[in-house]
C-alpha atoms as a PDB file:
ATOM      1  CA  UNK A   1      -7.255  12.888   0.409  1.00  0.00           C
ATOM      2  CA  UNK A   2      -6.844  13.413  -3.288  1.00  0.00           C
ATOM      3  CA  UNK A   3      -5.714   9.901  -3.540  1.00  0.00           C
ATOM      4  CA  UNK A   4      -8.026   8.387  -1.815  1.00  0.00           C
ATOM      5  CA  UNK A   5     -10.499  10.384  -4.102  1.00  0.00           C
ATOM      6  CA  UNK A   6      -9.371   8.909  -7.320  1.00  0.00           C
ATOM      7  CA  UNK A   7      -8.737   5.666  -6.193  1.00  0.00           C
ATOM      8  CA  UNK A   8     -13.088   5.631  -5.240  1.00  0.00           C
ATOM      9  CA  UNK A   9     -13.594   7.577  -8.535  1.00  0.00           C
ATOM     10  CA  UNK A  10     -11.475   4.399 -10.472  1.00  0.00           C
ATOM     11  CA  UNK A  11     -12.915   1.778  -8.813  1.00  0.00           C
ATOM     12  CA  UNK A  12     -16.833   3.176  -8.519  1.00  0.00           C
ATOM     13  CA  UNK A  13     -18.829   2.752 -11.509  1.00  0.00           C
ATOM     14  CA  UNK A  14     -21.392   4.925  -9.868  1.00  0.00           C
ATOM     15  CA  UNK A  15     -18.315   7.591  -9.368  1.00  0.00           C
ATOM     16  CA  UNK A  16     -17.165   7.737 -13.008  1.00  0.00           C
ATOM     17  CA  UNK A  17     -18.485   9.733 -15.878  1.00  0.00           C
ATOM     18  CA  UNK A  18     -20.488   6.649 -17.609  1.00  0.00           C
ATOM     19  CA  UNK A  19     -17.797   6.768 -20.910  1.00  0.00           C
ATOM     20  CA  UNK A  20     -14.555   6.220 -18.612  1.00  0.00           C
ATOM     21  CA  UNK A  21     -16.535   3.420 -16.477  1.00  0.00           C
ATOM     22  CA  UNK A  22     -17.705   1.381 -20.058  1.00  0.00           C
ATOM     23  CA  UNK A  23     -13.879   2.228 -21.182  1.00  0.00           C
ATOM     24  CA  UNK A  24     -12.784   0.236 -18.482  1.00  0.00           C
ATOM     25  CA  UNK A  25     -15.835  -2.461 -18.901  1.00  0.00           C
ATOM     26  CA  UNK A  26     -14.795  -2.615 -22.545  1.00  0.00           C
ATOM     27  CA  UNK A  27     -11.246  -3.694 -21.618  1.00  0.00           C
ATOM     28  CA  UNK A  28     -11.610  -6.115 -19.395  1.00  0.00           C
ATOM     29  CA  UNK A  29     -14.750  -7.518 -20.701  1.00  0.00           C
ATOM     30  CA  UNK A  30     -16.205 -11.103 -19.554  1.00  0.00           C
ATOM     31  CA  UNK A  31     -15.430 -12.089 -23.140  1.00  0.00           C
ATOM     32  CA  UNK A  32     -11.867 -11.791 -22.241  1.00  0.00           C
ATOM     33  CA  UNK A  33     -12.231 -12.717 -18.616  1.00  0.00           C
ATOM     34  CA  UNK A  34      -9.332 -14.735 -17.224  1.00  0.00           C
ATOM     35  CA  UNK A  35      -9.641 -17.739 -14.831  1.00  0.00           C
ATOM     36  CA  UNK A  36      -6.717 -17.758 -11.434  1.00  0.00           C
ATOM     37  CA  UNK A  37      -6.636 -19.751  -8.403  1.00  0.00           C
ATOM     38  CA  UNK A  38      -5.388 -17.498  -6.144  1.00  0.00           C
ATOM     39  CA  UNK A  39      -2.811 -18.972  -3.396  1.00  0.00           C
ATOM     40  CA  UNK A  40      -4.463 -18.465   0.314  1.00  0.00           C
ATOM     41  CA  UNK A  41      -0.803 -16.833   1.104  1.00  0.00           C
ATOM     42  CA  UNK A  42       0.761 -14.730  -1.192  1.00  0.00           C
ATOM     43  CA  UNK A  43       4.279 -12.767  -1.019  1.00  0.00           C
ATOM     44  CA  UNK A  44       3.660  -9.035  -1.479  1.00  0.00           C
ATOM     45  CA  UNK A  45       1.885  -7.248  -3.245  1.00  0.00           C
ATOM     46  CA  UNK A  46      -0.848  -9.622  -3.136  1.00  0.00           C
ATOM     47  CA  UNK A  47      -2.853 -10.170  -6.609  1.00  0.00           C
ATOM     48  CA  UNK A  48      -6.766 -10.042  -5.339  1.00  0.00           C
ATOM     49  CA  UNK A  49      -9.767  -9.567  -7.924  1.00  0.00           C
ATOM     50  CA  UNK A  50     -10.576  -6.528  -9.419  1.00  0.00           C
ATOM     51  CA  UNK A  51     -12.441  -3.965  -7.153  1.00  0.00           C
ATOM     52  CA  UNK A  52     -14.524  -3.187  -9.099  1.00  0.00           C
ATOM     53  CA  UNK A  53     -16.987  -5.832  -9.890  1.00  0.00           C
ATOM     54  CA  UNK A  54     -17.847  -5.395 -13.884  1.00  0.00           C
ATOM     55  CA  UNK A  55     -14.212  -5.601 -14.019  1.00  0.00           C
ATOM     56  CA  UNK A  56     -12.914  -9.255 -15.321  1.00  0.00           C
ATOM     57  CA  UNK A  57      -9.626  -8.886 -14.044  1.00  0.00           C
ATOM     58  CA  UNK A  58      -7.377  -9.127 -11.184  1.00  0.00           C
ATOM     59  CA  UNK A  59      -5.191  -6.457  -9.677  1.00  0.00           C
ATOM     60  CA  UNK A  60      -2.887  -5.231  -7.249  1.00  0.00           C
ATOM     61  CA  UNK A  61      -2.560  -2.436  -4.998  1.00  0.00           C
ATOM     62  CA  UNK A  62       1.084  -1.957  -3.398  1.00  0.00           C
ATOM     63  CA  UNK A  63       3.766   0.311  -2.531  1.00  0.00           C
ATOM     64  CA  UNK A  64       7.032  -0.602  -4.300  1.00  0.00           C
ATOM     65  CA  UNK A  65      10.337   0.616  -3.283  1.00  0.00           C
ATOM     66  CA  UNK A  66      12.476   2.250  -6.441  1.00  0.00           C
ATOM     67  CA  UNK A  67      14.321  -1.132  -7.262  1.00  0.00           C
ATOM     68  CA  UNK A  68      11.099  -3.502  -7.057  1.00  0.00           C
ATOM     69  CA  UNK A  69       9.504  -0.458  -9.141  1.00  0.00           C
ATOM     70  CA  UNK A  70      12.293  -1.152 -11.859  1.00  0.00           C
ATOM     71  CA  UNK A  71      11.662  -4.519 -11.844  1.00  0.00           C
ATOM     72  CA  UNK A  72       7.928  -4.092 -12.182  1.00  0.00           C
ATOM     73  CA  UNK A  73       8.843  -2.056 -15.247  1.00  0.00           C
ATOM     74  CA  UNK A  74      10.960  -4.972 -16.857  1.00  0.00           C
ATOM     75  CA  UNK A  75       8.622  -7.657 -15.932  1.00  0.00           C
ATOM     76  CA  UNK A  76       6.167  -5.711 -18.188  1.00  0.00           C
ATOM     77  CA  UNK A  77       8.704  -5.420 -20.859  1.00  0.00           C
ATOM     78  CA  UNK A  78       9.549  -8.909 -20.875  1.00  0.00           C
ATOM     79  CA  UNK A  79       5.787 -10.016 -21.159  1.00  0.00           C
ATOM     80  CA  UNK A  80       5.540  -7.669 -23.926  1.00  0.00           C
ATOM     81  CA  UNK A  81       3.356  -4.823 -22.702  1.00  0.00           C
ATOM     82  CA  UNK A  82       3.461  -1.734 -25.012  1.00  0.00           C
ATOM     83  CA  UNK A  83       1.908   1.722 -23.938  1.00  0.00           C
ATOM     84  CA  UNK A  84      -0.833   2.854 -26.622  1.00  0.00           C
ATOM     85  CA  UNK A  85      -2.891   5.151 -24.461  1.00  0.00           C
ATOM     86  CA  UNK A  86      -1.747   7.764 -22.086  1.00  0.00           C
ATOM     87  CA  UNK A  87      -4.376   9.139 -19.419  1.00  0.00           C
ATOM     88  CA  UNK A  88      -3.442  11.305 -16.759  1.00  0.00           C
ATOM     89  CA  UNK A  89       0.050  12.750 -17.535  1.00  0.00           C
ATOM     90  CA  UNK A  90       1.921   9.735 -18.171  1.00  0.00           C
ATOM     91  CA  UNK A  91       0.867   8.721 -14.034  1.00  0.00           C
ATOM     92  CA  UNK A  92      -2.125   6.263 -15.868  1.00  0.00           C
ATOM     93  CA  UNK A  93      -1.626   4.200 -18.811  1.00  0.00           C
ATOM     94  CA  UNK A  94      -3.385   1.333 -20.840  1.00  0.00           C
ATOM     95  CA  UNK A  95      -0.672  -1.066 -21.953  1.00  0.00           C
ATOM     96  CA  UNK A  96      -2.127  -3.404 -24.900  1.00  0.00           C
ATOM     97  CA  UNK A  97       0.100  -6.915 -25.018  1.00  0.00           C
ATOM     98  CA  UNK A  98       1.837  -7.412 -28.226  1.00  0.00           C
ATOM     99  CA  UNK A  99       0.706 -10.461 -29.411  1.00  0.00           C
ATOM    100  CA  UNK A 100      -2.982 -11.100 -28.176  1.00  0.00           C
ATOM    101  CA  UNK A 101      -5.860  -9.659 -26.568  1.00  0.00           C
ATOM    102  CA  UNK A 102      -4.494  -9.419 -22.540  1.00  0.00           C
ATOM    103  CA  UNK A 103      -4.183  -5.619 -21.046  1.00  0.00           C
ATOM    104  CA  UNK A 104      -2.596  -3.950 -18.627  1.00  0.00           C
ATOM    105  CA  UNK A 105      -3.938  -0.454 -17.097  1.00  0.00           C
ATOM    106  CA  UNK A 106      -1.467   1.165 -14.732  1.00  0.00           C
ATOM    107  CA  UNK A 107      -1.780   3.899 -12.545  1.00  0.00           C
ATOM    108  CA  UNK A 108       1.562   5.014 -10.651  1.00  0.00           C
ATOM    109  CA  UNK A 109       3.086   7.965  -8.539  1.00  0.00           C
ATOM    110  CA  UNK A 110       6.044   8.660  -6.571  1.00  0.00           C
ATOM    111  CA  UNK A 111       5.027   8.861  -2.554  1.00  0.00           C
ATOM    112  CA  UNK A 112       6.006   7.709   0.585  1.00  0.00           C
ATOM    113  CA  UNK A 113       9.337   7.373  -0.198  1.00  0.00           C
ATOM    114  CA  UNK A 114       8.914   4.827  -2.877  1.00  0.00           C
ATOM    115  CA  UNK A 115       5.729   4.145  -5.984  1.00  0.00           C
ATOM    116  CA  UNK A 116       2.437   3.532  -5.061  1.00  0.00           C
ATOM    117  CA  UNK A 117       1.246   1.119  -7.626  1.00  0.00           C
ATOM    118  CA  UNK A 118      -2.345   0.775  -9.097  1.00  0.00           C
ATOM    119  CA  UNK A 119      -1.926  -2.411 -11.731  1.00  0.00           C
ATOM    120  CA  UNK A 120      -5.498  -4.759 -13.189  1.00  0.00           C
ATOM    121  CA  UNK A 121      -4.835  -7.144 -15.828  1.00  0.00           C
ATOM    122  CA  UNK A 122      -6.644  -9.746 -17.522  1.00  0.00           C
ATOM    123  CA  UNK A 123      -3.342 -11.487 -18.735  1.00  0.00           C
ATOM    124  CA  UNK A 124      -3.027 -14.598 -16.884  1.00  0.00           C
ATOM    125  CA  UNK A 125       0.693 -15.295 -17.200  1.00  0.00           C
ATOM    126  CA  UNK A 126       1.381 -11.698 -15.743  1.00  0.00           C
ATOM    127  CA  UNK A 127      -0.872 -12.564 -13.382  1.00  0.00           C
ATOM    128  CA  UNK A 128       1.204 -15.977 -12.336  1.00  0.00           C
ATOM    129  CA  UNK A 129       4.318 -14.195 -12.843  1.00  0.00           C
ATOM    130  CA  UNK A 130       3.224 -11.518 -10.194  1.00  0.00           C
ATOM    131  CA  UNK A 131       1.623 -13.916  -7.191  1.00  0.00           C
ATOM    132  CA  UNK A 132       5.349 -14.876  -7.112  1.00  0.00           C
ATOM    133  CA  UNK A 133       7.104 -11.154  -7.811  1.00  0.00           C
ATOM    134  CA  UNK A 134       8.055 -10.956  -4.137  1.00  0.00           C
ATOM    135  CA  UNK A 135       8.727  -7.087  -3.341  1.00  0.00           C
ATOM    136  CA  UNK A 136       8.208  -4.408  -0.879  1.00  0.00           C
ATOM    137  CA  UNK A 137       7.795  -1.399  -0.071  1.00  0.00           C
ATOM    138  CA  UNK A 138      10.391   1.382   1.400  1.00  0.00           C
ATOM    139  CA  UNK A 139      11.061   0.691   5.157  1.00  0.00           C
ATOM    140  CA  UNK A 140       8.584   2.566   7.600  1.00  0.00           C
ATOM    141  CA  UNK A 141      11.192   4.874   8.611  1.00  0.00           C
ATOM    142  CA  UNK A 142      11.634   5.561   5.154  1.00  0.00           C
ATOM    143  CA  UNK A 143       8.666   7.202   4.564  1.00  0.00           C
ATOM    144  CA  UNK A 144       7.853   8.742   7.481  1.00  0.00           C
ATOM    145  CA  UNK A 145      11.314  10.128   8.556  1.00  0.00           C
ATOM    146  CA  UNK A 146      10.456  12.273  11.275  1.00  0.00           C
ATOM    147  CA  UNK A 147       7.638  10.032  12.738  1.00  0.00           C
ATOM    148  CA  UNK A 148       8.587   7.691  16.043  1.00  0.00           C
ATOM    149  CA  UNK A 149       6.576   4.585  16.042  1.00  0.00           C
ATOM    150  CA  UNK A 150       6.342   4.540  19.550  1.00  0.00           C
ATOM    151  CA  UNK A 151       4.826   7.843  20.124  1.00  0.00           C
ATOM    152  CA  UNK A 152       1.403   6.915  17.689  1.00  0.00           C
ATOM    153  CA  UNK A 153      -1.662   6.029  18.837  1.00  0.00           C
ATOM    154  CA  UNK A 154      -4.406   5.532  16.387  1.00  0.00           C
ATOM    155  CA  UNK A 155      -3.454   6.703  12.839  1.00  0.00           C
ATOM    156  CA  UNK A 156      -5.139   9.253  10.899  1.00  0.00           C
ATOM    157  CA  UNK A 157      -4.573  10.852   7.171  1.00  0.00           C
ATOM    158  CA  UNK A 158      -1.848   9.838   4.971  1.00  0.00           C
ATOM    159  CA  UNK A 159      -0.123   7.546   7.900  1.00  0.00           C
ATOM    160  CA  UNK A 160      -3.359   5.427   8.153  1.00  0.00           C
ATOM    161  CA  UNK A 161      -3.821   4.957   4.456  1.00  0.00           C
ATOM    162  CA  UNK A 162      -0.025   4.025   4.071  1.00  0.00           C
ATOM    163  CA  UNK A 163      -0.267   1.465   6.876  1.00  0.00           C
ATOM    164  CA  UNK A 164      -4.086  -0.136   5.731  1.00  0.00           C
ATOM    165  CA  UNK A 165      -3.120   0.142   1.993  1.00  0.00           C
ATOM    166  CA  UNK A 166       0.219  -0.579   1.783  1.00  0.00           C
ATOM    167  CA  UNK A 167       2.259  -1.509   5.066  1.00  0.00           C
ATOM    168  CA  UNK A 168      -0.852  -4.445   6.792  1.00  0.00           C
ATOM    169  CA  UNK A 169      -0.528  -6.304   3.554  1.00  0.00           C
ATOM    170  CA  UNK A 170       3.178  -6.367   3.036  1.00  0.00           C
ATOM    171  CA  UNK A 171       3.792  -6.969   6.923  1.00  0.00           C
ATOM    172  CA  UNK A 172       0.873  -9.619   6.918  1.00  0.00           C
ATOM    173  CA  UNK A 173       2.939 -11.363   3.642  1.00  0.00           C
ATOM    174  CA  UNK A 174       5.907 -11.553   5.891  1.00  0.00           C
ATOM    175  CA  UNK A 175       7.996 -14.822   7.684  1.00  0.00           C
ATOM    176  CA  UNK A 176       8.251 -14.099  11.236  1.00  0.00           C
ATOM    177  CA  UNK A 177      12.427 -14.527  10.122  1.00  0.00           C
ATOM    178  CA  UNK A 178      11.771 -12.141   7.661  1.00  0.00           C
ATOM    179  CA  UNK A 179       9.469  -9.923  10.372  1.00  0.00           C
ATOM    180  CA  UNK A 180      11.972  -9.910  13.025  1.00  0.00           C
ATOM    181  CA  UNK A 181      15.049  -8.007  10.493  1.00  0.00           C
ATOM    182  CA  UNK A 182      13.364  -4.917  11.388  1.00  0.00           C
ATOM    183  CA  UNK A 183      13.730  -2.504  14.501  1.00  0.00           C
ATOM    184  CA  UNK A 184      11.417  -3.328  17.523  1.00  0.00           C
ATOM    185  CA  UNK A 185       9.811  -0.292  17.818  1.00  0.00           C
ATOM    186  CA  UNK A 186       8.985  -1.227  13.994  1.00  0.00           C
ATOM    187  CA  UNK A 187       7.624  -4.516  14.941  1.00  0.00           C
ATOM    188  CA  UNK A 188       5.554  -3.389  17.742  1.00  0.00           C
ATOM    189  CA  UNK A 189       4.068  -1.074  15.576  1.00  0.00           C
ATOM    190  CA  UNK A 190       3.365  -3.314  13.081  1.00  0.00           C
ATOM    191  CA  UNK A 191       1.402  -6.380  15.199  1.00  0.00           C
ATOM    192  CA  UNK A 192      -0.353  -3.321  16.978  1.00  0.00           C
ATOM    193  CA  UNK A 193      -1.969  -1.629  13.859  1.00  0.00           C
END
């Protein structure tokens, strides 16, 4: 539950201590807000706007497997993102572009077998470059090796946010090609929850 904790306490104003929430306001101001049409089907993880609503930004919200994580990591490089802030021992970070006034703020940690990803931006060619990133997250069996799909009913705790959060949106994103590559205890799972 401390996840779901922090993510309410990042994306509530009401939540916040007033300095963090105007931090945030400050950084992805209106003055700086960006303009995207948003495709009606995206590939995973899907690019929605920012929860919170004094926020002029986008984000998204996914569960990246270790080599989608890596390339995550370079597509930041390569649009010339630069840490200059670290937050909460080097999990968050505000990531200031080189070259004009776009950010980044980026909150990741290692579970479920992969990185859950936190990402808002106001930086509209990141933006572009990730409704077209295309990645996903660790198989199911991945992270929950000892769980058999066919023995669950309805999900509670961490298995319920991993499939509402992370596993419904990627699954959702997915060709029914690309859907039927994975076991069909998997797959029944999956259209069932």
């Amino acid at each position: 539950m401390a996840i779901l904790d922090w993510l309410k306490n990042l994306l509530s104003p009401k939540a916040k201590p007033q300095s963090q929430a105007t931090d945030l306001q400050t950084i992805f101001s209106e003055a700086l807000a960006p303009s995207l049409s948003l495709p009606s089907q995206q590939v995973y993880p899907i690019v929605t706007p920012a929860m919170r609503p004094d926020l002029a930004a986008y984000q998204i919200h996914c569960l990246l497997n270790k080599q989608d994580k890596q390339r995550l990591d370079a597509l930041l490089a390569e649009m010339a993102f630069a840490p200059v802030v670290e937050k909460d021992a080097a999990s968050s970070k505000l990531l200031l572009h080189a070259q004009g006034p776009s950010h980044v703020f980026l909150h990741q940690y290692a579970d479920f077998a992969g990185f859950c990803v936190l990402l808002i931006s106001n930086d509209i060619a990141l933006l572009q470059r990730l409704i077209a990133f295309k990645a996903a997250p660790p198989a199911p069996w991945e992270s929950f090796l000892d769980v058999d799909p066919d023995s669950l009913g309805s999900l509670q705790g961490n298995i319920e946010f991993w499939c509402d959060t992370f596993w419904r949106p990627y699954w959702l994103s997915l060709s029914e090609a690309e859907r039927s590559q994975y076991p069909a205890n998997w797959r029944e799972f999956s259209e069932s929850h």
